[in-house]
C-alpha atoms as a PDB file:
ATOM      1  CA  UNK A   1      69.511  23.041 -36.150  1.00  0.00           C
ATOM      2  CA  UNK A   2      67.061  21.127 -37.327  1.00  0.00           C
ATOM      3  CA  UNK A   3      64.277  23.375 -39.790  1.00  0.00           C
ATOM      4  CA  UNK A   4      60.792  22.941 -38.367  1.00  0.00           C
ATOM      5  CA  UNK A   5      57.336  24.328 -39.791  1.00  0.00           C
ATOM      6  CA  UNK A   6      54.249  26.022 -38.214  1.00  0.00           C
ATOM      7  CA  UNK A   7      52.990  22.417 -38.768  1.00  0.00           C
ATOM      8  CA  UNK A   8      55.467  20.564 -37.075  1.00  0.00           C
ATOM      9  CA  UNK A   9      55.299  23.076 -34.420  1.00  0.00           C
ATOM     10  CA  UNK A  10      51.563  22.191 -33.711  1.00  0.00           C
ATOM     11  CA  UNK A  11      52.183  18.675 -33.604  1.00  0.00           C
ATOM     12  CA  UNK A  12      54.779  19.022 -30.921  1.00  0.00           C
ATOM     13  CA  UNK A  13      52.826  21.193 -28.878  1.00  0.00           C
ATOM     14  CA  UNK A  14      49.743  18.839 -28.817  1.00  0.00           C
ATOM     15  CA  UNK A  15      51.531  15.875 -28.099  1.00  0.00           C
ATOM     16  CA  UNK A  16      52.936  17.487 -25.056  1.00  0.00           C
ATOM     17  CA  UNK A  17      50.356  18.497 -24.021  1.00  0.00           C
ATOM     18  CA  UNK A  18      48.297  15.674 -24.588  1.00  0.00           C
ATOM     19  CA  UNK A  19      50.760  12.406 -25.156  1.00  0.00           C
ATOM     20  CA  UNK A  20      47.826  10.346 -25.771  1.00  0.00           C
ATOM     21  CA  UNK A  21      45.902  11.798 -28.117  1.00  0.00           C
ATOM     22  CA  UNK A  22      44.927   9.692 -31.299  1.00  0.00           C
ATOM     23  CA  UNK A  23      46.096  10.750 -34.636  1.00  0.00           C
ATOM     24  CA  UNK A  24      43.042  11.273 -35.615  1.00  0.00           C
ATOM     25  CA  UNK A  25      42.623  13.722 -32.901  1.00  0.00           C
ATOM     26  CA  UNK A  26      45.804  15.411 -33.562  1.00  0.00           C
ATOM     27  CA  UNK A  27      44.908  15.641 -37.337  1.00  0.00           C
ATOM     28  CA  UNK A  28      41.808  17.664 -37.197  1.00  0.00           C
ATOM     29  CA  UNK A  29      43.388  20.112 -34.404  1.00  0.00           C
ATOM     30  CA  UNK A  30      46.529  20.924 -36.687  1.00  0.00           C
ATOM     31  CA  UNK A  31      44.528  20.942 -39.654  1.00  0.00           C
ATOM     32  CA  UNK A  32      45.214  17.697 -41.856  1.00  0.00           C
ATOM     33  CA  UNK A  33      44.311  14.233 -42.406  1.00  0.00           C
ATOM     34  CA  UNK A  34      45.257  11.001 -40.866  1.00  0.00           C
ATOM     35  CA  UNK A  35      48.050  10.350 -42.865  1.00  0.00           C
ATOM     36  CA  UNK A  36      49.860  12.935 -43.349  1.00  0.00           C
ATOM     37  CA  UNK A  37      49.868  13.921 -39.820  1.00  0.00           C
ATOM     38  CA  UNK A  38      51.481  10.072 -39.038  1.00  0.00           C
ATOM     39  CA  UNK A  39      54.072  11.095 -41.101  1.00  0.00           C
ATOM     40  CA  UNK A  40      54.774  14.320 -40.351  1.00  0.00           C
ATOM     41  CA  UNK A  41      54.844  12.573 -36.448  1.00  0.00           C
ATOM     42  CA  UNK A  42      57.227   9.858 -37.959  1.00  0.00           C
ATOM     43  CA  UNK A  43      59.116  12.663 -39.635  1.00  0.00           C
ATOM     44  CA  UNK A  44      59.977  14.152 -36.223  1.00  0.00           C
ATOM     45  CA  UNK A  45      60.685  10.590 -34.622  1.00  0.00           C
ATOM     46  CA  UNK A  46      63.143   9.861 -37.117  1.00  0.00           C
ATOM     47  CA  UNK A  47      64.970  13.393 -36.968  1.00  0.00           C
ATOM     48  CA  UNK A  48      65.057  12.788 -33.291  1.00  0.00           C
ATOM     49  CA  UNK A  49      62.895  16.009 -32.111  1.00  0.00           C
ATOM     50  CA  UNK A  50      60.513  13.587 -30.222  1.00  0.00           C
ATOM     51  CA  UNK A  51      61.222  10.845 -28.429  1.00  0.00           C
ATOM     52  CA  UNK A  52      59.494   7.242 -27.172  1.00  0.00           C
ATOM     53  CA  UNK A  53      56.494   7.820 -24.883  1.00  0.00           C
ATOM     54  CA  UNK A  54      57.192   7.051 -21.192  1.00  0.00           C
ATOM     55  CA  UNK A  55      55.235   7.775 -18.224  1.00  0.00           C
ATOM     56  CA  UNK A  56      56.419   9.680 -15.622  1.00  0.00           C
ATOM     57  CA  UNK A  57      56.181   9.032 -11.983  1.00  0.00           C
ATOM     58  CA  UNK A  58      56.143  11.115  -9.398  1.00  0.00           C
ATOM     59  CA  UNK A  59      59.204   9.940  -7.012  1.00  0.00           C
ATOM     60  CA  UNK A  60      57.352  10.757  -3.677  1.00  0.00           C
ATOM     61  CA  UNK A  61      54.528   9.125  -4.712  1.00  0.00           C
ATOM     62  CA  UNK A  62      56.695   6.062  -4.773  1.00  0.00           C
ATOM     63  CA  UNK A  63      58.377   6.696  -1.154  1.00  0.00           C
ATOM     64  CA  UNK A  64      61.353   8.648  -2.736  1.00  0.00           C
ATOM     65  CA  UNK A  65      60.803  11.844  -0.458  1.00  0.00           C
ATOM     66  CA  UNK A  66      64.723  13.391  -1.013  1.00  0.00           C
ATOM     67  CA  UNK A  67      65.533  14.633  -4.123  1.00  0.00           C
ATOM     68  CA  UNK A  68      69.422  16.565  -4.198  1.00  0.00           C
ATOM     69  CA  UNK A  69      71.544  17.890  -6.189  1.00  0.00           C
ATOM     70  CA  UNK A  70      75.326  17.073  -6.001  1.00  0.00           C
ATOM     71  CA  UNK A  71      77.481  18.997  -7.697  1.00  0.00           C
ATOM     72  CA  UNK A  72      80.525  16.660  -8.563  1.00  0.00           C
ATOM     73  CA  UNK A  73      84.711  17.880  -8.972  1.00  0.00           C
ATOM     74  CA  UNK A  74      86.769  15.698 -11.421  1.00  0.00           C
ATOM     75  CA  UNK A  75      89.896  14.785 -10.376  1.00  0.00           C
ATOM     76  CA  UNK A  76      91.593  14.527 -14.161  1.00  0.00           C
ATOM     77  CA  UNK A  77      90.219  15.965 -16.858  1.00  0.00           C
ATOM     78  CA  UNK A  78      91.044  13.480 -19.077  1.00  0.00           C
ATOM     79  CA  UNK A  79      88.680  12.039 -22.126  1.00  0.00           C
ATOM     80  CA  UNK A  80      88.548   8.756 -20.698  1.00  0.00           C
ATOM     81  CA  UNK A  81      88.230   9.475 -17.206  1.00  0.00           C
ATOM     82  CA  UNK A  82      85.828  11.531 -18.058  1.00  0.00           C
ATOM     83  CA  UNK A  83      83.840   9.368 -20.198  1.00  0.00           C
ATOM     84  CA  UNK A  84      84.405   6.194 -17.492  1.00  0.00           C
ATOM     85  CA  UNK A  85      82.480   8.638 -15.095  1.00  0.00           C
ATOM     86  CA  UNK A  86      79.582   9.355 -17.198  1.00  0.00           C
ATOM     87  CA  UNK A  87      79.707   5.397 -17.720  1.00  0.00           C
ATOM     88  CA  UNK A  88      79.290   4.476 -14.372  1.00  0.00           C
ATOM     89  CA  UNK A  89      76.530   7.275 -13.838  1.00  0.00           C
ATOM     90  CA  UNK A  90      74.231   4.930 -16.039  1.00  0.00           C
ATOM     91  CA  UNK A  91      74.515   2.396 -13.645  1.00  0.00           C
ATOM     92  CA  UNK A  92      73.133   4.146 -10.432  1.00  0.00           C
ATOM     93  CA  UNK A  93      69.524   4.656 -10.516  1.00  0.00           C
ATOM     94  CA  UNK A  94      68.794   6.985  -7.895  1.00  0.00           C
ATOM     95  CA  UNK A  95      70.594   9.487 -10.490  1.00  0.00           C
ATOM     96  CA  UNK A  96      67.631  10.434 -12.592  1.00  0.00           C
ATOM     97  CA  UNK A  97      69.802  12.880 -14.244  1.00  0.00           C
ATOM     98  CA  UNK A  98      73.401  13.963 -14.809  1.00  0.00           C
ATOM     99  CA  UNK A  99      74.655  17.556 -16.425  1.00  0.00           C
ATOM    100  CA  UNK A 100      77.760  18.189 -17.631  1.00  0.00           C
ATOM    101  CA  UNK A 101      78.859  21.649 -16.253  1.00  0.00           C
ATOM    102  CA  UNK A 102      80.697  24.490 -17.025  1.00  0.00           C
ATOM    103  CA  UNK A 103      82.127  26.678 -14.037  1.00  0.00           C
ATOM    104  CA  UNK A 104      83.450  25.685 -10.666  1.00  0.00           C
ATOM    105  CA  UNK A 105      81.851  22.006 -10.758  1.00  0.00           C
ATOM    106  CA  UNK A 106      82.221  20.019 -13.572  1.00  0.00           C
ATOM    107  CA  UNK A 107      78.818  17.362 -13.361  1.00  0.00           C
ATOM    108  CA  UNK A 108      75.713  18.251 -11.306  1.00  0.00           C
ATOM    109  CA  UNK A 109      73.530  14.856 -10.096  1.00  0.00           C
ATOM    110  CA  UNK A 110      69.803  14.610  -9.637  1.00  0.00           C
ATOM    111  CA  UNK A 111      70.017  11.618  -6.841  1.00  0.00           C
ATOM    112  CA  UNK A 112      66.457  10.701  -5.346  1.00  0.00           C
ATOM    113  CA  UNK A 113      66.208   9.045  -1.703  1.00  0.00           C
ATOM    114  CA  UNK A 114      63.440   7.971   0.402  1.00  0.00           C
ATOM    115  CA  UNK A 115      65.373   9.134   3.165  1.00  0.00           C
ATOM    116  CA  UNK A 116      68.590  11.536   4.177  1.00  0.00           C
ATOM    117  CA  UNK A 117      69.913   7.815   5.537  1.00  0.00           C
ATOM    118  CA  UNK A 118      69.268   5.946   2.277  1.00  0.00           C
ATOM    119  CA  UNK A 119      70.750   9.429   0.694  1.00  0.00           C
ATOM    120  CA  UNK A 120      74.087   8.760   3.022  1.00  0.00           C
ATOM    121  CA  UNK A 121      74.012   5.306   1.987  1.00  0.00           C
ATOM    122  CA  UNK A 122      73.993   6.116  -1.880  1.00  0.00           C
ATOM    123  CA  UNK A 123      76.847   8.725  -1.240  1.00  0.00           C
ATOM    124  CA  UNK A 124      78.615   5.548   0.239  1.00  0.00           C
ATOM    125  CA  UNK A 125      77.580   2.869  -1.928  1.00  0.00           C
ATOM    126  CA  UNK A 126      77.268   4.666  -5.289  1.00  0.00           C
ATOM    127  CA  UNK A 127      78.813   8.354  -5.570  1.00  0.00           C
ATOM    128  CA  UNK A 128      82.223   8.467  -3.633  1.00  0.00           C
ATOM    129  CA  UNK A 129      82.829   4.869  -5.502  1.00  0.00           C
ATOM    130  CA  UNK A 130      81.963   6.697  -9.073  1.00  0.00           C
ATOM    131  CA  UNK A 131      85.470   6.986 -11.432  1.00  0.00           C
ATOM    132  CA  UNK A 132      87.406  10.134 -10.831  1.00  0.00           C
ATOM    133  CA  UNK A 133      85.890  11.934  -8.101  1.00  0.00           C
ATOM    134  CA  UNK A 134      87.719  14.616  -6.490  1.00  0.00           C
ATOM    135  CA  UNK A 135      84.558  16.213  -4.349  1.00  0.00           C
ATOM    136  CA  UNK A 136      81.026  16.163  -4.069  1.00  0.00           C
ATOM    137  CA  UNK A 137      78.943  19.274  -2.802  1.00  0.00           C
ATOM    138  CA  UNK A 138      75.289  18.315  -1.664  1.00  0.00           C
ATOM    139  CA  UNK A 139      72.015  20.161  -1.574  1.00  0.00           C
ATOM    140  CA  UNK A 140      68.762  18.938  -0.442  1.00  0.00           C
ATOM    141  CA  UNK A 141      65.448  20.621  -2.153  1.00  0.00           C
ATOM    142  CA  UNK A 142      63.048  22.248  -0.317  1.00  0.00           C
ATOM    143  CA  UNK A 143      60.294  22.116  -3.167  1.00  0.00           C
ATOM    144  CA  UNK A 144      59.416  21.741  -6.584  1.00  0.00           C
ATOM    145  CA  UNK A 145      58.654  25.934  -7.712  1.00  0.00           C
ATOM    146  CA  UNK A 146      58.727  24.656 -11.430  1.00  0.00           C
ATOM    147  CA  UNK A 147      59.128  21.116 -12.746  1.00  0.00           C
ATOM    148  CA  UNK A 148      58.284  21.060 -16.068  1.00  0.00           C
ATOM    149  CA  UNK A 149      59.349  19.149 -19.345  1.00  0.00           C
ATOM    150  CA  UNK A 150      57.077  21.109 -21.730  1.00  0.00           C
ATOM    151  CA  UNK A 151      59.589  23.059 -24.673  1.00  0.00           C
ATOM    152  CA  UNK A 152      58.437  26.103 -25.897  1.00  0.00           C
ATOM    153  CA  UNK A 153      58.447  25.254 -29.905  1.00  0.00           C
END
C-alpha cells in the first residue's frame, strides 16, 4: 500500500470532486502554494493513485438505454485461456467494464445496448464468440440506486 498524508488526502478529495479546478484553486483550499501542490499532484500521478482526466458520459444520454450484467463461466481455467479472454474483452466496446470473480462465475460484464435487440445481437456478435466461454448468465438493470466513482480517501 501506497503511504499517503492528510495532504495528499485533500488533494484527492478536491480533484474528485471538482476535476477542473486550477492549481491555484486547489492550493489555497489544501493549504499551500502553487508549486508544491503541482507536485504533490504529480507525486500521485506518478505513483499511480490518480489517473488521466476523462469525461464521463452518460450512456442513455447517448441512446444506450440497456445496461446488463453478464456473469461469464470459463470453460478451462488455464493462464492463457484465461488471459486470451480478458484479451478479447478489450476489443468489444459495449463492455465498459469486466471483473474478475471469485465464486460460482468467474468474470462479470458491464455490456451497454440501446436496445434488448442490439443486446441479442452483441451476445451473438461479441460474447458467445469471446475465448473460452462455457456460459453466460444475463441480467438487465432496472436503475441506477448508486453510481458513483468518488473513493473515500
Amino acid at each position: 500500500m501506497i503511504k499517503i498524508d492528510d495532504a495528499d488526502r485533500k488533494i484527492l478529495n478536491c480533484i474528485q470532486q471538482d476535476p477542473d479546478i486550477t492549481m491555484r484553486e486547489l492550493g489555497d483550499i489544501v493549504g499551500m502554494s502553487h508549486s508544491p501542490c503541482w507536485r504533490r499532484l504529480q507525486r500521485l500521478k506518478d505513483l499511480g493513485i490518480v489517473g488521466d482526466k476523462t469525461f464521463t458520459i452518460d450512456p442513455e444520454a447517448v441512446g444506450y438505454e440497456i445496461r446488463v450484467l453478464c456473469f461469464v463461466r470459463i470453460a478451462e481455467h488455464k493462464r492463457d485461456r484465461l488471459q486470451k479472454f480478458e484479451d478479447a474483452v478489450q476489443a468489444v466496446p459495449e463492455i465498459l467494464q469486466c471483473y474478475s470473480l471469485s465464486g460460482d462465475h468467474d468474470y462479470v460484464l458491464q455490456v451497454i445496448a440501446r436496445s434488448v435487440r442490439d443486446y441479442e445481437e452483441t451476445v451473438k456478435n461479441a460474447l458467445v464468440q469471446l475465448p473460452n466461454v462455457q456460459s453466460i448468465s444475463t441480467s438487465f438493470t432496472l436503475k441506477a440506486v448508486k453510481d458513483s466513482r468518488l473513493v473515500p480517501v
